[in-house]
N, C-alpha and C. Protein backbone atom coordinates (compact mmCIF):
# COMPACT_ATOMS: atom_id res chain seq x y z
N UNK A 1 167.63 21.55 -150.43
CA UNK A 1 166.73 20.46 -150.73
C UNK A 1 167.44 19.41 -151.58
N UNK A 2 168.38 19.77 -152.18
CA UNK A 2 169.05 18.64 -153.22
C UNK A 2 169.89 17.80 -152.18
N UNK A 3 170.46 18.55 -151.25
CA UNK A 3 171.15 17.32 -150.46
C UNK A 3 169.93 16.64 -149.54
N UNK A 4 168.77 17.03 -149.34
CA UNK A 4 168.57 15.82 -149.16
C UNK A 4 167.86 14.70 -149.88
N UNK A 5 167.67 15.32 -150.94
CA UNK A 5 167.67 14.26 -152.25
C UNK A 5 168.26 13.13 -152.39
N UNK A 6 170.04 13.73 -152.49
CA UNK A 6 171.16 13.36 -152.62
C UNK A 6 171.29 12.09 -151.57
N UNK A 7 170.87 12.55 -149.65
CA UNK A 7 170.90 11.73 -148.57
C UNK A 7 170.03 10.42 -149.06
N UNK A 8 168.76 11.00 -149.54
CA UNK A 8 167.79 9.82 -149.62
C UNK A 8 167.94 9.00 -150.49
N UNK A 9 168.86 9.65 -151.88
CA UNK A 9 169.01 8.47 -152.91
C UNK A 9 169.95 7.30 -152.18
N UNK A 10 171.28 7.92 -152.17
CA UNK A 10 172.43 6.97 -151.10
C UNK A 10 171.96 6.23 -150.32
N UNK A 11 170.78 6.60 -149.19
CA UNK A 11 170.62 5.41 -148.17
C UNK A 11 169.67 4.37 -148.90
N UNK A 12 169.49 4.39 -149.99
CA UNK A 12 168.32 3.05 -150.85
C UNK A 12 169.05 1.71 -150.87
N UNK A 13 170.54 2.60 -151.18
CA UNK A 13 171.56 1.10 -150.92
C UNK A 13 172.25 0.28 -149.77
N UNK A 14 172.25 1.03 -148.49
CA UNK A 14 172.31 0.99 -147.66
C UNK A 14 171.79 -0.31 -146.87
N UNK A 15 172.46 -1.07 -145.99
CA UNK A 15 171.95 -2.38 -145.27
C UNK A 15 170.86 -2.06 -145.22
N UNK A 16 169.77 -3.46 -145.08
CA UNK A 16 168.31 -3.34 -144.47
C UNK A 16 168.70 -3.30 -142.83
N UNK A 17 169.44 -3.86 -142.42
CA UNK A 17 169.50 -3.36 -140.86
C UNK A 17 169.58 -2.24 -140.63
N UNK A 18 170.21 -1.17 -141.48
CA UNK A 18 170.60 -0.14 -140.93
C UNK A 18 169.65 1.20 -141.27
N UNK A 19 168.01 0.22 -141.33
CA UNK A 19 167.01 1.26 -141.93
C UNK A 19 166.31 1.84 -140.46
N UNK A 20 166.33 1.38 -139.46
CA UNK A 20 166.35 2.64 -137.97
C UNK A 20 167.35 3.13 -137.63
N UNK A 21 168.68 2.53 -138.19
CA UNK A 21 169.85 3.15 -137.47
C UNK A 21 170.36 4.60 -138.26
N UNK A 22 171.37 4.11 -138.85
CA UNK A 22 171.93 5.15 -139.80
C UNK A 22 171.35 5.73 -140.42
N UNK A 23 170.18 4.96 -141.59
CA UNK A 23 170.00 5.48 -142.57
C UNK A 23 168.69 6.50 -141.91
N UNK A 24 168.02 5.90 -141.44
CA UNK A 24 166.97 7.05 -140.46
C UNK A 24 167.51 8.38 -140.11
N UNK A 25 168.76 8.28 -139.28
CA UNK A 25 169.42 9.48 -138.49
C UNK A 25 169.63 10.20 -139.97
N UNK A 26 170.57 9.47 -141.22
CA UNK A 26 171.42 10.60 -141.86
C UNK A 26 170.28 11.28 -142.74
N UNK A 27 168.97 10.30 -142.67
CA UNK A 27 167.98 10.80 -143.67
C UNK A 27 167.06 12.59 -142.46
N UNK A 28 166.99 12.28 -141.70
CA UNK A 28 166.16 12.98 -140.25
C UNK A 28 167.46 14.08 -140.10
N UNK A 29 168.51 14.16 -140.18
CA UNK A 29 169.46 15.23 -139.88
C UNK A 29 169.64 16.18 -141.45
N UNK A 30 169.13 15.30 -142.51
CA UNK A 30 169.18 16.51 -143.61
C UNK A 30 168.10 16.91 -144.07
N UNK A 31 166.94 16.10 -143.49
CA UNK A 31 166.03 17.27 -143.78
C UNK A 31 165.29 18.18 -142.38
N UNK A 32 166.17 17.63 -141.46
CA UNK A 32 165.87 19.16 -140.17
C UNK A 32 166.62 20.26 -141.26
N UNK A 33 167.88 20.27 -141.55
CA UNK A 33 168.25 21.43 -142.21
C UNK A 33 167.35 22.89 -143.00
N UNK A 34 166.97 22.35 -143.88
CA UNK A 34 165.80 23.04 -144.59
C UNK A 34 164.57 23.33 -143.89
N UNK A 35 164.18 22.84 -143.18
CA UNK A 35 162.95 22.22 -142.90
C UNK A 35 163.36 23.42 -141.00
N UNK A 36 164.28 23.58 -140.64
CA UNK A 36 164.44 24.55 -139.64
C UNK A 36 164.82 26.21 -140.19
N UNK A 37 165.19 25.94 -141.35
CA UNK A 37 165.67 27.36 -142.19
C UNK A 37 163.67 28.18 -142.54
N UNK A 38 163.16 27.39 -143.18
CA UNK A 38 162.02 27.38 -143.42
C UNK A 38 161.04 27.73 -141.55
N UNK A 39 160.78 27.01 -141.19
CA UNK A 39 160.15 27.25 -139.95
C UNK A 39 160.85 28.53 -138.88
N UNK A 40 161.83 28.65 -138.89
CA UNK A 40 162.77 29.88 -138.59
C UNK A 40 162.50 31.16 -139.46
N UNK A 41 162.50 31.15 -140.53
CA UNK A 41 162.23 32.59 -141.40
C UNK A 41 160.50 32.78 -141.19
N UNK A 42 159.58 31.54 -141.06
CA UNK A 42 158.32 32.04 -140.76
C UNK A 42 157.95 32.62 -139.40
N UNK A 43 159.21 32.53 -138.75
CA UNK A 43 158.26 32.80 -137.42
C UNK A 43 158.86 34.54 -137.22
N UNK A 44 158.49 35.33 -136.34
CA UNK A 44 157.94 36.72 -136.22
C UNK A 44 159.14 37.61 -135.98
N UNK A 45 160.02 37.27 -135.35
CA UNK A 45 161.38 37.93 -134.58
C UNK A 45 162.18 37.12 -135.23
N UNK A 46 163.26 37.98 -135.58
CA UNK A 46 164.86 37.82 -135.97
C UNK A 46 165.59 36.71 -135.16
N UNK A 47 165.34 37.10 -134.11
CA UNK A 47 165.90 36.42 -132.49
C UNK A 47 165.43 35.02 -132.81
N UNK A 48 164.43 34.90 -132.89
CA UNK A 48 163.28 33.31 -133.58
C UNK A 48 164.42 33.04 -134.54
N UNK A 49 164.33 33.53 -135.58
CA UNK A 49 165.12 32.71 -136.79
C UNK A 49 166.41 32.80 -136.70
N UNK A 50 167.66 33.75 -135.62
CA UNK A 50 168.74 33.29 -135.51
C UNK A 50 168.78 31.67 -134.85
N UNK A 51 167.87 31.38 -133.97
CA UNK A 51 167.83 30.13 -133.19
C UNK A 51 167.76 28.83 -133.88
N UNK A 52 166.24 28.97 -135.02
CA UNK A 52 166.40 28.46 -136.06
C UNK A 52 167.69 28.26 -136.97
N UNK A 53 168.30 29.28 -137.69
CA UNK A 53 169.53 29.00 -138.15
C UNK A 53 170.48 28.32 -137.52
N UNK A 54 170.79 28.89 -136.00
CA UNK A 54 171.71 27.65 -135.01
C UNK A 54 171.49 26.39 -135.03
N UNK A 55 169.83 25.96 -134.91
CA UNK A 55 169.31 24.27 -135.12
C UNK A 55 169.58 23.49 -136.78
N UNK A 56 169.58 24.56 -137.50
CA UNK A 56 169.73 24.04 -138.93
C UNK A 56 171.56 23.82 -138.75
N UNK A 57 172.77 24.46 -138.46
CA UNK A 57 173.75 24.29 -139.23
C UNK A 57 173.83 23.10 -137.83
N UNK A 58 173.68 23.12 -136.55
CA UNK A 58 173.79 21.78 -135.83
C UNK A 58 173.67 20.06 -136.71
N UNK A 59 172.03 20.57 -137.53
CA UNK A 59 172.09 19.50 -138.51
C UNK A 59 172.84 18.83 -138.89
N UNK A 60 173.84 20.30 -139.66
CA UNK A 60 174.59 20.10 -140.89
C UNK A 60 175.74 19.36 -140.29
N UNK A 61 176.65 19.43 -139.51
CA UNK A 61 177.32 19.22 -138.55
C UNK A 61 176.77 17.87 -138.03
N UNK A 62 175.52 17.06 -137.50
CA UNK A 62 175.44 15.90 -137.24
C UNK A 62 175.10 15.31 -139.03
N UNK A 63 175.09 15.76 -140.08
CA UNK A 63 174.92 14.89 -141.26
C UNK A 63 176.36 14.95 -141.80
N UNK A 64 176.83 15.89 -141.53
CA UNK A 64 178.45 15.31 -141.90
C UNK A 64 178.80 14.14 -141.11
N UNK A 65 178.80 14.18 -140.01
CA UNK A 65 179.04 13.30 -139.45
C UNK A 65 178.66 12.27 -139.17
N UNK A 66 177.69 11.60 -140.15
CA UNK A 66 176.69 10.24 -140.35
C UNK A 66 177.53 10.19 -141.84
N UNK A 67 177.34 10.98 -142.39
CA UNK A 67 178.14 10.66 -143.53
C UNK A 67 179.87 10.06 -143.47
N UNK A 68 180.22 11.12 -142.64
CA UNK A 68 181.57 9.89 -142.40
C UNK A 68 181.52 9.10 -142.29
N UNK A 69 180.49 8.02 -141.08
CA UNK A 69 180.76 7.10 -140.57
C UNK A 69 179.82 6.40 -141.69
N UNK A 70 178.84 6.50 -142.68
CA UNK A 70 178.75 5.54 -143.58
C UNK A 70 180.21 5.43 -144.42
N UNK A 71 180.74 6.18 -144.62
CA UNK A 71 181.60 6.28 -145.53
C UNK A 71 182.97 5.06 -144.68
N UNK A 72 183.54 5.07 -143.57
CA UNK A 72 183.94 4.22 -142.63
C UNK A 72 183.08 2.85 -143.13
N UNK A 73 182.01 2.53 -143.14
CA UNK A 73 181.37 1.31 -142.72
C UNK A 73 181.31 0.93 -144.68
N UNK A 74 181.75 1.64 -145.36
CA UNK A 74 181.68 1.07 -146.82
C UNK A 74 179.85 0.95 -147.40
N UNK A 75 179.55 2.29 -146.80
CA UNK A 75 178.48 2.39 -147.12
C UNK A 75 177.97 3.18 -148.46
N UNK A 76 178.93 3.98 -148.77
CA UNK A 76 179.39 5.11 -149.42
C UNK A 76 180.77 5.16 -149.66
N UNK A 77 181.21 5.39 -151.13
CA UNK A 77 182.37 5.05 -151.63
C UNK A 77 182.76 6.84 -151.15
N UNK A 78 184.71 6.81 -151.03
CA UNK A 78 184.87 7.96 -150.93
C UNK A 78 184.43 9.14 -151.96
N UNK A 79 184.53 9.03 -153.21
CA UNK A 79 183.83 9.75 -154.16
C UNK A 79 182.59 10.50 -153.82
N UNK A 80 182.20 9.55 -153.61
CA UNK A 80 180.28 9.92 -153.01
C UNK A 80 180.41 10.90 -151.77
N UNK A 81 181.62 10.62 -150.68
CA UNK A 81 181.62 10.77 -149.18
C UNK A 81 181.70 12.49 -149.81
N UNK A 82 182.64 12.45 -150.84
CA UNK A 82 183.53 13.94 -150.87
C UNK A 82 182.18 14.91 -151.39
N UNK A 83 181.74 14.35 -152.39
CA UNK A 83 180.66 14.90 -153.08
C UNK A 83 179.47 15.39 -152.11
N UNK A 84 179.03 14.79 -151.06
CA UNK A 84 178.41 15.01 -150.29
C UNK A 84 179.21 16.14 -149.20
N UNK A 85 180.05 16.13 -148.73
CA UNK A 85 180.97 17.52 -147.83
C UNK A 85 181.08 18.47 -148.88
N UNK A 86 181.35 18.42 -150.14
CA UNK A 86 181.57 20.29 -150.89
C UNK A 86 179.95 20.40 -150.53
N UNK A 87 178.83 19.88 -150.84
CA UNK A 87 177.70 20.10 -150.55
C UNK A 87 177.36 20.64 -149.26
N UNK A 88 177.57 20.24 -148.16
CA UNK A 88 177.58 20.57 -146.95
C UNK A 88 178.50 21.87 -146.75
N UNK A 89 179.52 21.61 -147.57
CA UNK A 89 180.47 22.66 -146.98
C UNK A 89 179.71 23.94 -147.53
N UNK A 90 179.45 23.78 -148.95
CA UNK A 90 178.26 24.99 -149.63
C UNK A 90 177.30 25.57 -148.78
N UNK A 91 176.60 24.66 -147.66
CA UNK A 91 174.86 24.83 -147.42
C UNK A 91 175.85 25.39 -146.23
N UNK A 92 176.95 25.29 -145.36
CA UNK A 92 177.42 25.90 -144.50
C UNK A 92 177.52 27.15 -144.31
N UNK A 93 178.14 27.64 -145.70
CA UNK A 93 178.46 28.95 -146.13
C UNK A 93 177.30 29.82 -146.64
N UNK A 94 176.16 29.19 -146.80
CA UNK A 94 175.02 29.97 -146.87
C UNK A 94 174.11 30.84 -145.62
N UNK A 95 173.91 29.16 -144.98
CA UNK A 95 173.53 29.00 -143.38
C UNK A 95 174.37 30.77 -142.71
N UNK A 96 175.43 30.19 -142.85
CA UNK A 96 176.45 31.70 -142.08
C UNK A 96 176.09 33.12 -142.68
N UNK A 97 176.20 32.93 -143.95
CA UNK A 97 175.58 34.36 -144.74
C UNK A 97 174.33 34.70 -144.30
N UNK A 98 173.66 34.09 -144.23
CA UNK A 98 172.14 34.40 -143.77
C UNK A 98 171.94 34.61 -142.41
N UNK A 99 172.92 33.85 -141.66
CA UNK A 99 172.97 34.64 -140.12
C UNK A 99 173.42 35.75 -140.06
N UNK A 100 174.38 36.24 -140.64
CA UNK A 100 175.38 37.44 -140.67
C UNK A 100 174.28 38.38 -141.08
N UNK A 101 173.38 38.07 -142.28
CA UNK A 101 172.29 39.20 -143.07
C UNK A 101 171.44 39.57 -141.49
N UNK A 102 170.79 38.60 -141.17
CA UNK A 102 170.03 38.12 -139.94
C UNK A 102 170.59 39.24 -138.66
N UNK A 103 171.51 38.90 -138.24
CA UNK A 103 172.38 40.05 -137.76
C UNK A 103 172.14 41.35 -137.81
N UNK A 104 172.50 41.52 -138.75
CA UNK A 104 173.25 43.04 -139.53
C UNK A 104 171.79 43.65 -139.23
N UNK A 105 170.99 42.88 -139.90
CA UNK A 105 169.14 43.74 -139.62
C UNK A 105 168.59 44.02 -138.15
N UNK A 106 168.73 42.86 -137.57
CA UNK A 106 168.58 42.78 -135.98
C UNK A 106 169.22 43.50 -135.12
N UNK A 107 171.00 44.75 -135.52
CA UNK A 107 171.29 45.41 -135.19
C UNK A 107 171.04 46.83 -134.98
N UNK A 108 170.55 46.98 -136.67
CA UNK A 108 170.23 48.01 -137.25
C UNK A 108 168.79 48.66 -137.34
N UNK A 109 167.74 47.92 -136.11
CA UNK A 109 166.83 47.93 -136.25
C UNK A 109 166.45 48.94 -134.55
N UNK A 110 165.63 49.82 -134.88
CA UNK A 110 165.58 50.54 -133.49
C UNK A 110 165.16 49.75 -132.39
């Protein structure tokens, strides 16, 4: 939830043109993240929330990659760009842990 805090503060500065373009997409790709982790753990089967987890790190993966290209367009200073990827790179390494847990149960289960 903090990155997309983080997304929503950054795009305030952001062109007014680029309030359907970019800033829409990079704002709409970080909060599918959470927001599929969440709807995935509520629903009934493992199988359900591995799918979920697949749609969440896809996210993560199209918000890195909005983030580059603000970062390209001088939308976002590199500082900011980097600060935002250890973040991503973090929520990556969670995303995976929790599939792997996800897993391990869904194996081990008669």
């Amino acid at each position: 939830m903090d990155l997309v805090v983080m997304c929503y503060q950054a795009t305030k500065n952001f062109p007014k043109n680029e309030t359907y373009g970019l800033t829409s997409q990079l704002q709409r790709s970080a909060v599918s993240i959470p927001a599929n982790i969440a709807e995935g753990h509520q629903r009934k089967y493992s199988k359900e929330f591995l799918q979920y987890l697949s749609i969440a790190y896809g996210s993560l993966g199209e918000l890195e990659t909005h983030l580059l290209i603000a970062e390209r367009l001088g939308y976002i200073d590199k500082s900011q760009a980097h600060a935002f990827l250890e973040e991503t790179a973090e929520l990556g390494k969670m995303i995976n842990g929790l599939k792997r847990s996800v897993e391990k149960k869904l194996h081990s289960d008669p």
